[in-house]
C-alpha atoms as a PDB file:
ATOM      1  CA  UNK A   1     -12.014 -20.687 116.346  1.00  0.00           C
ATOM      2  CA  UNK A   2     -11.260 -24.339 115.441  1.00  0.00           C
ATOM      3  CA  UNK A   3     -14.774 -25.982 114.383  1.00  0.00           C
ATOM      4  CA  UNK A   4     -17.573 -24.671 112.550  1.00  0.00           C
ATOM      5  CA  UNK A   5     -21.273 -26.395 112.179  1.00  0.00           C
ATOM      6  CA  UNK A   6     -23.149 -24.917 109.139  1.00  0.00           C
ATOM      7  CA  UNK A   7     -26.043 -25.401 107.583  1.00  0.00           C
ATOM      8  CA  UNK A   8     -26.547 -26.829 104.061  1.00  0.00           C
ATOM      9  CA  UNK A   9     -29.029 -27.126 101.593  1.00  0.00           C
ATOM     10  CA  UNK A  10     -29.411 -30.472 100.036  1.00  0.00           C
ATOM     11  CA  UNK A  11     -31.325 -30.519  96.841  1.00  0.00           C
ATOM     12  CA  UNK A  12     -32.351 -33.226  94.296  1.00  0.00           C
ATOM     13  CA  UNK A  13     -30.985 -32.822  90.847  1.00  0.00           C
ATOM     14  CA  UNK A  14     -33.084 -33.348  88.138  1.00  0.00           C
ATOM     15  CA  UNK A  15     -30.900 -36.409  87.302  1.00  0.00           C
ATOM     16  CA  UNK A  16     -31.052 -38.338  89.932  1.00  0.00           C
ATOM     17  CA  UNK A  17     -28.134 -36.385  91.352  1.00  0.00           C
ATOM     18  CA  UNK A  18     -27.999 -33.897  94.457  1.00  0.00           C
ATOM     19  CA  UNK A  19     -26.648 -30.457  95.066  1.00  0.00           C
ATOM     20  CA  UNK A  20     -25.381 -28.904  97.960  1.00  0.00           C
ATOM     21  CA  UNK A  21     -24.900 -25.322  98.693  1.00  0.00           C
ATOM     22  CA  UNK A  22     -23.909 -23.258 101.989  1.00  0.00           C
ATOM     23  CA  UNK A  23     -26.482 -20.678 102.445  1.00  0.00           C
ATOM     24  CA  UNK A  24     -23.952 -18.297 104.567  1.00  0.00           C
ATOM     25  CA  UNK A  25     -20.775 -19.125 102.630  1.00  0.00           C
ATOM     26  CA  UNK A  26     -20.737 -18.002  98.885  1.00  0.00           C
ATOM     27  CA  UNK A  27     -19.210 -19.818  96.107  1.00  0.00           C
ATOM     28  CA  UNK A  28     -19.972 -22.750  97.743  1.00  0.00           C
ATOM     29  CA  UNK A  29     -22.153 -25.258  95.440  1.00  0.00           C
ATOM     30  CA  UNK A  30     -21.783 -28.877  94.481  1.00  0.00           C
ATOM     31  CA  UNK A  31     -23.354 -31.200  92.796  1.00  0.00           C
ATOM     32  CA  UNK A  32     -22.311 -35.367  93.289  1.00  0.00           C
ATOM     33  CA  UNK A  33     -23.996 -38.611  92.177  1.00  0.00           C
ATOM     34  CA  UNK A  34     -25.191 -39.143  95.940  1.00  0.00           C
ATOM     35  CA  UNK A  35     -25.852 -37.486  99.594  1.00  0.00           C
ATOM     36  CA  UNK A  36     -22.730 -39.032 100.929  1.00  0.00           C
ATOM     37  CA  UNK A  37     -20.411 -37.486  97.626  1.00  0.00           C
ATOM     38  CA  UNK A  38     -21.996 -34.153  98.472  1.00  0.00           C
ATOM     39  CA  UNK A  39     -21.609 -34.136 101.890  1.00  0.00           C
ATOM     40  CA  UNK A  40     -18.152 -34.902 101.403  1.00  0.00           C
ATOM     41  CA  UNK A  41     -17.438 -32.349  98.622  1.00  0.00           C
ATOM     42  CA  UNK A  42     -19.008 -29.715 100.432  1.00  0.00           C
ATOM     43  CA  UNK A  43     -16.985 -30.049 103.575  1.00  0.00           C
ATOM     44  CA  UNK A  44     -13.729 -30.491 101.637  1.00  0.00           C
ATOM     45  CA  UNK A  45     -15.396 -27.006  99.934  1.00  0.00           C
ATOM     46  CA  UNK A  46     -16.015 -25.177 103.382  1.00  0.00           C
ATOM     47  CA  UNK A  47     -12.549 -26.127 104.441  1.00  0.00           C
ATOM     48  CA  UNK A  48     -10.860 -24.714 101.299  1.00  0.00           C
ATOM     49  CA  UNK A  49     -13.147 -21.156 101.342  1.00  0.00           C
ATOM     50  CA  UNK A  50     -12.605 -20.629 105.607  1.00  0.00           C
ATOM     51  CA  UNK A  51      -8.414 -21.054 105.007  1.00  0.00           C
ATOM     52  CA  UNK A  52      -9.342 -18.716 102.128  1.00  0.00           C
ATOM     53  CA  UNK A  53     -11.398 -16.103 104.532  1.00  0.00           C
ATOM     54  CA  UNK A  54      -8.797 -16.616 107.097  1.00  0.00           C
ATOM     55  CA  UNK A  55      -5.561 -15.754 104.562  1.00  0.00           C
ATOM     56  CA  UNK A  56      -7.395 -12.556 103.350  1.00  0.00           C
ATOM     57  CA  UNK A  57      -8.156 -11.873 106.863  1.00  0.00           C
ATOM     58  CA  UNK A  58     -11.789 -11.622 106.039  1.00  0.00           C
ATOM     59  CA  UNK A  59     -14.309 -12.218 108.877  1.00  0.00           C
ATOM     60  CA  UNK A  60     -15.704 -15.514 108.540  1.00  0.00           C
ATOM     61  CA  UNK A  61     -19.451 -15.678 108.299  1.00  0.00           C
ATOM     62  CA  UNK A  62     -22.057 -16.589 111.115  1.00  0.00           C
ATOM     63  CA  UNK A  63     -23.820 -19.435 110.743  1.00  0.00           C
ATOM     64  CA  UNK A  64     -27.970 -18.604 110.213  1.00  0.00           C
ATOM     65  CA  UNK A  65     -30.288 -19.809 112.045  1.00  0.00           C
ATOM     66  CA  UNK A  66     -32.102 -23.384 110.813  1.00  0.00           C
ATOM     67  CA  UNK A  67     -35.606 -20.932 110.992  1.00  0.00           C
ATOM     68  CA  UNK A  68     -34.170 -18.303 108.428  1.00  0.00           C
ATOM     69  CA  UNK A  69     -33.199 -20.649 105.515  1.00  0.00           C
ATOM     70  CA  UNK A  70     -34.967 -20.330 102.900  1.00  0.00           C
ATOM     71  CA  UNK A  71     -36.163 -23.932 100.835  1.00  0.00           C
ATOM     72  CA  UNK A  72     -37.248 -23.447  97.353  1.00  0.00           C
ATOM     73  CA  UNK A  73     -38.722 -26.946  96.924  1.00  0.00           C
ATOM     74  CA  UNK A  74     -40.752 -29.007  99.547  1.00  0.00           C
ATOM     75  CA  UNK A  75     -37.991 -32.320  98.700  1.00  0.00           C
ATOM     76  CA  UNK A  76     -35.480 -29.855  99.981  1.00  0.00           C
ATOM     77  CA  UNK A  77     -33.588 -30.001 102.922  1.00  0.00           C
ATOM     78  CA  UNK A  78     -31.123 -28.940 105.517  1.00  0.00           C
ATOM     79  CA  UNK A  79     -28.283 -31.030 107.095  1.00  0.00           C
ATOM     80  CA  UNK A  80     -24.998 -29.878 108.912  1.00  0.00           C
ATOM     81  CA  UNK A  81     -21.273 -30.030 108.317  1.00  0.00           C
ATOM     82  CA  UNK A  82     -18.925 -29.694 110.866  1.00  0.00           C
ATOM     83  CA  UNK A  83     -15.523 -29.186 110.191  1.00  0.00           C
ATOM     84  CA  UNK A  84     -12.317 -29.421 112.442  1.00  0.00           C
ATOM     85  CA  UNK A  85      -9.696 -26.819 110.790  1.00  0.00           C
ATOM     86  CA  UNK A  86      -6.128 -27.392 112.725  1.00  0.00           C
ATOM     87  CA  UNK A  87      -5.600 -30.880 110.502  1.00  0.00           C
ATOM     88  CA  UNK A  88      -6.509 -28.764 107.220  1.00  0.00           C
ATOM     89  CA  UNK A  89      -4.798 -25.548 108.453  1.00  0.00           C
ATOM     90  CA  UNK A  90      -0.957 -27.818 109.534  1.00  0.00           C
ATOM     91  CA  UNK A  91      -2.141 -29.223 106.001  1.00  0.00           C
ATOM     92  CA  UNK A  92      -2.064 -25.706 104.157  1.00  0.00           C
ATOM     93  CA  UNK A  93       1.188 -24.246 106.543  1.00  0.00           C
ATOM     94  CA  UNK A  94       3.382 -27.485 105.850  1.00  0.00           C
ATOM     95  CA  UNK A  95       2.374 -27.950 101.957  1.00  0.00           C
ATOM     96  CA  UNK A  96       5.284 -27.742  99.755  1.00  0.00           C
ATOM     97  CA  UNK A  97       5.951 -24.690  97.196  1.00  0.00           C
ATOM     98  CA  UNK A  98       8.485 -24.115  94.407  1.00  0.00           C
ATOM     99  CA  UNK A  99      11.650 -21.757  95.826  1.00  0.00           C
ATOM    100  CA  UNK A 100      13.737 -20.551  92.512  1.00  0.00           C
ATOM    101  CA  UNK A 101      17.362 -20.483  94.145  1.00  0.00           C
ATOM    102  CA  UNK A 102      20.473 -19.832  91.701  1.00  0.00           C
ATOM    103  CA  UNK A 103      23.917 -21.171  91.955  1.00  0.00           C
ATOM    104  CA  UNK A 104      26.955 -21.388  89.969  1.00  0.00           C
ATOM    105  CA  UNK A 105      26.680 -24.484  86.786  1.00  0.00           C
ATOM    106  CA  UNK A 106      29.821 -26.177  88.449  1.00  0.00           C
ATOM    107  CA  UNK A 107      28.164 -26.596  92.066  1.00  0.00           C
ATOM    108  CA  UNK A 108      24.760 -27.417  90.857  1.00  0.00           C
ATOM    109  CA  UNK A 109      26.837 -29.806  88.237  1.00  0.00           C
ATOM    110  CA  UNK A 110      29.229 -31.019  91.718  1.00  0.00           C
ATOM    111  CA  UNK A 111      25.870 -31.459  93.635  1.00  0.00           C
ATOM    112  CA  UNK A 112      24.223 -33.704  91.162  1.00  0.00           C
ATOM    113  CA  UNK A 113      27.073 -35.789  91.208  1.00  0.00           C
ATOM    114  CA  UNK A 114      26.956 -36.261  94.498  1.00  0.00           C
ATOM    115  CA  UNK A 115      23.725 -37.341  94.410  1.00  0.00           C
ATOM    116  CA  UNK A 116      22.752 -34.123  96.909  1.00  0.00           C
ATOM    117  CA  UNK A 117      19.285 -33.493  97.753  1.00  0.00           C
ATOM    118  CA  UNK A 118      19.348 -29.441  97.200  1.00  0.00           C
ATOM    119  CA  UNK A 119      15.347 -29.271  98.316  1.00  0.00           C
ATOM    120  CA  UNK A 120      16.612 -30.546 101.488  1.00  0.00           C
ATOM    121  CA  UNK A 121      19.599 -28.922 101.759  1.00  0.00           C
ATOM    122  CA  UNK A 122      18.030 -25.911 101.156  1.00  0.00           C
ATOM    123  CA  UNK A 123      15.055 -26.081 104.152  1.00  0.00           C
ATOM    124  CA  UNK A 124      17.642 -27.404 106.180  1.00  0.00           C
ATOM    125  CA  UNK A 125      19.965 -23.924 105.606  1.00  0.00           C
ATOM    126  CA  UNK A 126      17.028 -21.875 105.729  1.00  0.00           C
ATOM    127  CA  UNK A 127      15.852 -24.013 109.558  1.00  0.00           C
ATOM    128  CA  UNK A 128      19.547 -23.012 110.710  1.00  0.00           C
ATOM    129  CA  UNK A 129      19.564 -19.668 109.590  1.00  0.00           C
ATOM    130  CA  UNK A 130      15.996 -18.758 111.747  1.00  0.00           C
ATOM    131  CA  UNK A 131      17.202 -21.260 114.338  1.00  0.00           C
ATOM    132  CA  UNK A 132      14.254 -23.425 113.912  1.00  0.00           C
ATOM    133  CA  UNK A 133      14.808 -26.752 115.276  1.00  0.00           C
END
């Protein structure tokens, strides 16, 4: 599945601020100065916990029904958040990570000399070895 709706609780702060939380997605909770920071927060949130669900292979949760959420104040209330994961997920798959790789002092010494790029020297041996194009 590629988009997901889900409801959210929006809820004034006592400071002026608001909070947002995902009834049907835990450990999801922020609080920003205004509705539009929250909204945003929260979907960058939802993003980061389904590629987190996904990666543990977890199932991800079912959106409730609008009827079923509980409000605990009459100023609260619900909006949604849709999100569009392929962007986010090419994000997460193409984000770069440390390798450690070892070679002799004289060739890393020879390399730097030559002004070599070993990062990409080293994708582009690792492409040719799996025959990636």
């Amino acid at each position: 599945m590629n988009t997901f709706i889900y409801p959210a609780v929006v809820e004034k702060g006592e400071d002026g601020g608001v909070g947002l939380y995902f009834p049907d997605v835990p450990g999801t909770a922020v609080l920003a100065p205004d509705i539009q920071t929250a909204v945003k927060d929260a979907k960058n949130m939802l993003v980061d916990r389904i590629l987190e669900i996904e990666h543990n292979n977890m199932a991800i949760p079912v959106p409730s029904d609008l009827d079923v959420i509980e409000l605990n104040d009459p100023s609260d209330r619900v909006v949604f958040v849709e999100v569009f994961l392929p962007p986010y997920r090419d994000a997460a798959a193409n984000k770069s990570v440390t390798v450690n790789c070892t070679v002799p002092q004289w060739l890393r010494d020879a390399g730097k000399d030559a002004d070599l790029n070993f990062s990409q020297l080293l994708q582009n041996s690792v492409k040719d070895a799996l025959g990636i194009k």
